[in-house]
Protein backbone atom coordinates (compact mmCIF):
# COMPACT_ATOMS: atom_id res chain seq x y z
CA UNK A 1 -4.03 -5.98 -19.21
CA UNK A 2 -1.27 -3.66 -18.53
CA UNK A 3 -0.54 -3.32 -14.63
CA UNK A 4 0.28 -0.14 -13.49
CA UNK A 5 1.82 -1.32 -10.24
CA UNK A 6 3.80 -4.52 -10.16
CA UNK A 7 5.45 -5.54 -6.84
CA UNK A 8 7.61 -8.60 -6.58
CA UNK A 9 9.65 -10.56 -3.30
CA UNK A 10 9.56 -7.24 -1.31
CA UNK A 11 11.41 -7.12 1.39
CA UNK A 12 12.39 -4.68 4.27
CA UNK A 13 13.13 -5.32 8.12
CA UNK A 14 12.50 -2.42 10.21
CA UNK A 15 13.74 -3.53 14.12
CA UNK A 16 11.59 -6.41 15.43
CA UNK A 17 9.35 -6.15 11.87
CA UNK A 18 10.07 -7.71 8.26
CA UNK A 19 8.59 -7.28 5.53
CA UNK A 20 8.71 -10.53 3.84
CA UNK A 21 8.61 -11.48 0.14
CA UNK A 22 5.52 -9.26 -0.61
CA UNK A 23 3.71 -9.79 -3.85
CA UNK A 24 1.32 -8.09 -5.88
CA UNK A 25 -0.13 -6.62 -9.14
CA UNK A 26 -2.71 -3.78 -9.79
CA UNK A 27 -4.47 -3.31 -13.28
CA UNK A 28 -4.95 0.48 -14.74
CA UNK A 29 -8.40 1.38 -14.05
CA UNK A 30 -8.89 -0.51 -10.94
CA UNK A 31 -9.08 0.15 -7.10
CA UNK A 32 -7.27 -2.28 -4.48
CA UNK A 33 -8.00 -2.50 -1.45
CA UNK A 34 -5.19 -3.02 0.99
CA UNK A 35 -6.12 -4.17 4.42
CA UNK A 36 -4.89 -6.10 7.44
CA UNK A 37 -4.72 -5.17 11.17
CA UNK A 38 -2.26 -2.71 12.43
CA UNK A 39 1.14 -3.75 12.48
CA UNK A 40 0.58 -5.90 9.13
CA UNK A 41 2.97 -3.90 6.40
CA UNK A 42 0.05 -1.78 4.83
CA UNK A 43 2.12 1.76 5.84
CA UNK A 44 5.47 0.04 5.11
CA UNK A 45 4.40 -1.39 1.71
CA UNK A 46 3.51 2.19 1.06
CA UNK A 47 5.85 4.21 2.00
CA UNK A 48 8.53 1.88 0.01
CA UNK A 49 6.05 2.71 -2.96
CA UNK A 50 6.48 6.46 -2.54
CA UNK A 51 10.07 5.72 -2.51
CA UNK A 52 9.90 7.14 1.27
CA UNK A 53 11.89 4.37 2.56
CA UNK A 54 14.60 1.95 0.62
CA UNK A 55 13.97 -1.43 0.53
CA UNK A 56 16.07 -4.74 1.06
CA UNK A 57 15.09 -6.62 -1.06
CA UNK A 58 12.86 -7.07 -4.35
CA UNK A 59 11.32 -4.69 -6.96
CA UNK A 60 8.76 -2.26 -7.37
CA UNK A 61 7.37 -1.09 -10.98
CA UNK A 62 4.83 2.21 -11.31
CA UNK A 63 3.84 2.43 -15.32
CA UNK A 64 6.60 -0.36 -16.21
CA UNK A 65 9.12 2.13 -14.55
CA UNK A 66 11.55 1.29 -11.38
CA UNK A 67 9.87 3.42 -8.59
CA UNK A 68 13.74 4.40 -7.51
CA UNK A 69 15.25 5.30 -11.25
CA UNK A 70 11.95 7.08 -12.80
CA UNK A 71 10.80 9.18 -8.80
CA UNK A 72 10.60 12.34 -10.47
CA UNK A 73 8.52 11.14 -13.49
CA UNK A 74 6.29 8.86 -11.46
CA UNK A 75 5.47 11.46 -9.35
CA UNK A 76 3.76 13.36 -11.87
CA UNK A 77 1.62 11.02 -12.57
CA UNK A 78 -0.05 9.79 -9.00
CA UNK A 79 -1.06 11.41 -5.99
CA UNK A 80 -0.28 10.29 -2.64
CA UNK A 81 -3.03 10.86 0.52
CA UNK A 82 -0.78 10.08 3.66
CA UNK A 83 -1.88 8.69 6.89
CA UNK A 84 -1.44 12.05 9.05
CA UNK A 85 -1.36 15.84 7.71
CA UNK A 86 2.09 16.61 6.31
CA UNK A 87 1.40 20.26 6.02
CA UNK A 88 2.80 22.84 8.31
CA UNK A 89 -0.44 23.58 10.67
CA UNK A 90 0.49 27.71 10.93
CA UNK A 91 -0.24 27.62 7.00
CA UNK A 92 -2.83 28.56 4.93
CA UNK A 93 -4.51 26.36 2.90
CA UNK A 94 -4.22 29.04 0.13
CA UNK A 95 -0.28 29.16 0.55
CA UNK A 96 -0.01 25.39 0.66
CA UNK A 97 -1.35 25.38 -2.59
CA UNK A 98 0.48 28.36 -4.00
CA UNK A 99 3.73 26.31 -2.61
CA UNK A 100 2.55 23.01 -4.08
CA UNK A 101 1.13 23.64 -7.32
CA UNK A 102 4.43 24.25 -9.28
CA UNK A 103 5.79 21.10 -8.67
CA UNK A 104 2.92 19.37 -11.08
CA UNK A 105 2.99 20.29 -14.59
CA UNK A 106 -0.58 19.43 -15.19
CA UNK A 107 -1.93 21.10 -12.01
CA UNK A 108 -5.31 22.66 -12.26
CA UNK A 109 -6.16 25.19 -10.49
CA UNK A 110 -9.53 25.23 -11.96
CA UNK A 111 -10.40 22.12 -10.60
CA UNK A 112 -8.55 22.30 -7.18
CA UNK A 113 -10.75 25.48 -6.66
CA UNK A 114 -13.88 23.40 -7.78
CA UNK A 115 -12.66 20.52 -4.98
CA UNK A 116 -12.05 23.16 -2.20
CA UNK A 117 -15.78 24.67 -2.94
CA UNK A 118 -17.29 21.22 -2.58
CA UNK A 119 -15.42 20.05 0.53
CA UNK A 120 -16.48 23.27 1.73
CA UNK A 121 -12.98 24.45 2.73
CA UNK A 122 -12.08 27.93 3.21
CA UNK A 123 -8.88 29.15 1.94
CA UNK A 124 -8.14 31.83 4.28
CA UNK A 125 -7.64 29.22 7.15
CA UNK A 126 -4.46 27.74 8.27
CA UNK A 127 -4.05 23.74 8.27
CA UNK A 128 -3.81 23.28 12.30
CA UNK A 129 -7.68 25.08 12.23
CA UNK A 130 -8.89 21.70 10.02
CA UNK A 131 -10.88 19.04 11.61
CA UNK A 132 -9.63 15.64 10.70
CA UNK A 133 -12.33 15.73 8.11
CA UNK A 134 -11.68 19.05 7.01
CA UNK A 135 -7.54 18.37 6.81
CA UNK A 136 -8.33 14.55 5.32
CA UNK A 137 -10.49 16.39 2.27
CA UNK A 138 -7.87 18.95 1.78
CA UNK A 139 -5.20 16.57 1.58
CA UNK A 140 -7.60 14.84 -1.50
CA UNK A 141 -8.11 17.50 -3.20
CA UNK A 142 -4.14 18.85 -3.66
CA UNK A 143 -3.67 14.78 -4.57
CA UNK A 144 -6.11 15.10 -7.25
CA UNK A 145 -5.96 17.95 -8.27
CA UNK A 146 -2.95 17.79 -11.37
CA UNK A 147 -5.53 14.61 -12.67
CA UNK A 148 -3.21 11.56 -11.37
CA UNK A 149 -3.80 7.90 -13.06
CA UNK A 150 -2.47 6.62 -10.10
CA UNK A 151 -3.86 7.57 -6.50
CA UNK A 152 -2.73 5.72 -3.27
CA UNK A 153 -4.17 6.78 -0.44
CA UNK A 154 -2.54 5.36 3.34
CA UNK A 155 -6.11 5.15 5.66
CA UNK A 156 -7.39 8.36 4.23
CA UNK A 157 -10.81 7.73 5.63
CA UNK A 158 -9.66 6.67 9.32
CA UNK A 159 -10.86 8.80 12.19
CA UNK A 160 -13.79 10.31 10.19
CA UNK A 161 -17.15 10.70 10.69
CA UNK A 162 -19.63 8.64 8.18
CA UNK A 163 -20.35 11.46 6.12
CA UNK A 164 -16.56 12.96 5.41
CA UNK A 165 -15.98 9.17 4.36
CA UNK A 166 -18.78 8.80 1.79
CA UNK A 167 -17.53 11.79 0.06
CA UNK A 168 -14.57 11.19 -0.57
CA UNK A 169 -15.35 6.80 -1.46
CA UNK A 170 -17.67 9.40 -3.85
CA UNK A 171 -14.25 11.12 -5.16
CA UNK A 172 -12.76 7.83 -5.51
CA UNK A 173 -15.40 6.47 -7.82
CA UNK A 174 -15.72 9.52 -9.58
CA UNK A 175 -12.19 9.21 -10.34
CA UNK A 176 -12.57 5.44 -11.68
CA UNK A 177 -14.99 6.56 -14.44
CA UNK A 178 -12.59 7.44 -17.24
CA UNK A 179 -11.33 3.67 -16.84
CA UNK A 180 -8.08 5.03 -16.82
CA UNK A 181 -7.48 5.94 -13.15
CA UNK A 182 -5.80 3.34 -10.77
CA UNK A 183 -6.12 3.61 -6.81
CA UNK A 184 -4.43 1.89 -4.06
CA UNK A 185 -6.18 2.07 -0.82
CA UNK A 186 -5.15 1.04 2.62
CA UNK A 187 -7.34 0.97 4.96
CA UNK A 188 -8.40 -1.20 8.00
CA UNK A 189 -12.36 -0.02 7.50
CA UNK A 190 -13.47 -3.03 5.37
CA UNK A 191 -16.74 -1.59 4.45
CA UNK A 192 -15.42 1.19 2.90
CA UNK A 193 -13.42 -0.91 0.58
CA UNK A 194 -16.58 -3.64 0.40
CA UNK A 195 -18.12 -0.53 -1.83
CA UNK A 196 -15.53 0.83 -4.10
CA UNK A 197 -12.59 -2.32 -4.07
CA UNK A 198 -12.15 -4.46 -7.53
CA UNK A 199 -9.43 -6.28 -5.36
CA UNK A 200 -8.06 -6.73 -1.97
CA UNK A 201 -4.41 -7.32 -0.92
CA UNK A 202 -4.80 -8.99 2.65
CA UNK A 203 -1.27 -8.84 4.95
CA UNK A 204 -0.47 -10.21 8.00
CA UNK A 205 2.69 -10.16 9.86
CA UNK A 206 4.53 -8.65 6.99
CA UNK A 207 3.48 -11.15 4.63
CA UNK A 208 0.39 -12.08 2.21
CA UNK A 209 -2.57 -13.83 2.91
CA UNK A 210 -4.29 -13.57 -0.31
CA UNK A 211 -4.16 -11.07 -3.89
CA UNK A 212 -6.99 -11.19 -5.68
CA UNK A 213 -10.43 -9.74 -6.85
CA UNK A 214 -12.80 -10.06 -3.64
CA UNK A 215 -15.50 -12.44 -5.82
CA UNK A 216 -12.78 -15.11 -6.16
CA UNK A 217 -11.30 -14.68 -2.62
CA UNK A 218 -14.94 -15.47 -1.56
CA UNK A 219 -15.43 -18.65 -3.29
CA UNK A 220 -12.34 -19.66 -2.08
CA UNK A 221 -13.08 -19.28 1.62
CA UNK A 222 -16.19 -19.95 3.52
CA UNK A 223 -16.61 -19.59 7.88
CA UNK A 224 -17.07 -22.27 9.03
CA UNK A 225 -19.34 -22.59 12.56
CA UNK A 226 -20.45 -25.46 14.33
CA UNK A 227 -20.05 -28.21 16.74
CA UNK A 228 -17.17 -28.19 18.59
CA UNK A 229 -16.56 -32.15 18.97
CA UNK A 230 -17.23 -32.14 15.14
CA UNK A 231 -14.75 -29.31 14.20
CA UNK A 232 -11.91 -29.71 16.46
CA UNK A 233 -11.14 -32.86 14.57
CA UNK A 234 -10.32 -30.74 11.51
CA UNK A 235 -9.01 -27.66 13.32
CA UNK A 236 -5.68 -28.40 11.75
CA UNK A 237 -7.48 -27.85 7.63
CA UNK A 238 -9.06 -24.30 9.68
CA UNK A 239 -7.77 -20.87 9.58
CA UNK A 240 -8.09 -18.85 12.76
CA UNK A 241 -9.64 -22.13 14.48
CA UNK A 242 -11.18 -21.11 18.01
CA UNK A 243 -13.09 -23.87 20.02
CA UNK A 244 -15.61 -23.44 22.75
CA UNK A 245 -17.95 -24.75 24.95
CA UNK A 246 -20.98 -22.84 22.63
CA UNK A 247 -19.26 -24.09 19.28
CA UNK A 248 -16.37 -23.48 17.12
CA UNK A 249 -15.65 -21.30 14.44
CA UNK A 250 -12.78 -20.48 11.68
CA UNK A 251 -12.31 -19.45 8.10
CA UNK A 252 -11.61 -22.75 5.62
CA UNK A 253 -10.39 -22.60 2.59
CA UNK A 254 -11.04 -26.80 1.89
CA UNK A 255 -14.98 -26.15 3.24
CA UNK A 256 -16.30 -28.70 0.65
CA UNK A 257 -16.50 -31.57 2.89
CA UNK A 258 -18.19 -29.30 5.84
CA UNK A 259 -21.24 -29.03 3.65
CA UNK A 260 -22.88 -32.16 4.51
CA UNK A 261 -22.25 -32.71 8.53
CA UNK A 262 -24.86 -31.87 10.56
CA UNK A 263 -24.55 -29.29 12.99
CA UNK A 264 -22.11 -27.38 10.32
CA UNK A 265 -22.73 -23.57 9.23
CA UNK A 266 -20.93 -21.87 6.30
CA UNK A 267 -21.26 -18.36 5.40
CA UNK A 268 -19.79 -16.69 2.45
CA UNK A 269 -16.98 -14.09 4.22
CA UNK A 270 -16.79 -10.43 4.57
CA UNK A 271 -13.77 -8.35 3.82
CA UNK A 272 -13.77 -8.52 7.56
CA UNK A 273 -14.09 -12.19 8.41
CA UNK A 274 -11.11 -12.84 6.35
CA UNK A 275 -9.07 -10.05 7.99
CA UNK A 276 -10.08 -11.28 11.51
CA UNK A 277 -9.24 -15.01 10.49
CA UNK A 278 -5.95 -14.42 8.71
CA UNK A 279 -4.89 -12.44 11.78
CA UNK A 280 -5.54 -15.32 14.57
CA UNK A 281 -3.41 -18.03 12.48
């Protein structure tokens, strides 16, 4: 399958935080999920995609093409949803668009009008007069707007309300239906990704925990909950171990053993559970 990101040994130290050796692929016509608690490299791993900082180290490919060499033509082609509003807040939404729309050669403003009528945005009304919803929706539909095969998207559901977020996870998977569409997604809101996400990129401390599709992630790993006298003899083969007086608990990813002591519990994981675990190693 031809990738249309491809990041290899990454690397980028930032004062007391490094970036370290990051790894990972994304297919055309998938979405991946990026997650990992704050502080892990999801906005840094970003914002040396967009080219927004330089790296150290490593390499980054968008459509086969070094992300430095080919900016201008990459950018043509995806759409970027940042973390906060980069718009000046005294301007109208109309102007931003005006100001904006020349920049993409296959803007259209057909179906940016069609996005703005569905969000239920009003034109007339200047950026710093958004909600977070409101300002979050706009900010997806001048992204999508020029028809990008490649949308990344830095916690673009973060700080909204239940029903902004479904609509624009709606977006998303309206976008995946032409199978031609990529999206990276970074988020720390697991179930959003448990709904739309093909595959999940888990960091931690600048580095990865696992790449892969969540299905295999999730037969590779099972919680493991139980006894504490039993488990703290194999806290050592547990990620995330925590003993108590109650029981024990951790995420394994050699749980085949586990399966026939007594007072042992596995559970498949969530998105979340492996998150939580990863982060306590």
């Amino acid at each position: 399958m031809e990738n249309v990101l491809e990041i290899k040994d990454l690397s980028k130290k930032i004062k007391d935080f490094a970036l370290d050796k990051v790894s990972f692929n994304l297919e055309k016509g998938y979405v991946m999920g990026l997650v990992g608690p704050n502080g892990s490299g999801k906005t840094t791993t970003i914002r040396l995609i967009m080219n927004l900082l330089h790296k150290d180290n490593g390499y980054i490919k968008i459509f086969g093409m070094d992300n430095t060499k080919n900016e201008r033509d990459i950018k043509q082609r995806i759409g970027f949803v940042y973390d906060e509003n980069i718009y000046p807040v005294a301007m109208k939404l109309e102007k931003v668009a005006k100001l904006v729309a020349p920049l993409y050669t296959n803007w259209n403003q057909k179906l940016f009008e069609e996005y703005i009528e569905r969000f239920g945005l009003d034109l007339g009304k200047n950026i710093g007069d958004l909600s977070k919803g409101m300002t979050s929706k706009f900010a997806v539909a001048m992204a999508i707007s020029h028809k990008p095969e490649f949308l990344i998207m830095d916690e673009p559901t973060s700080g909204l309300d239940p029903i902004s977020r479904r609509e624009i996870l709606e977006i998303i998977q309206e976008l995946m239906d032409d199978g031609n569409t990529s999206v990276l997604f970074s988020t720390h809101i697991t179930s959003d990704l448990e709904k739309i996400a093909d595959y999940v990129t888990f960091m931690d401390n600048g580095k990865i925990f696992e790449s892969d599709s969540y299905a295999n992630i999730a037969k590779r790993y099972r919680v493991v909950k139980g006894n504490t006298q039993i488990l703290e003899k194999y806290k050592n083969e547990i990620i995330g171990y925590k003993g108590g007086q109650f029981g024990s608990e951790g995420l394994s990813g050699n749980w085949g053993g586990f399966e026939k002591m007594d007072g042992i519990m596995l559970q498949i994981p969530s998105i979340e559970d492996i998150m939580f675990y990863a982060s306590r190693r």
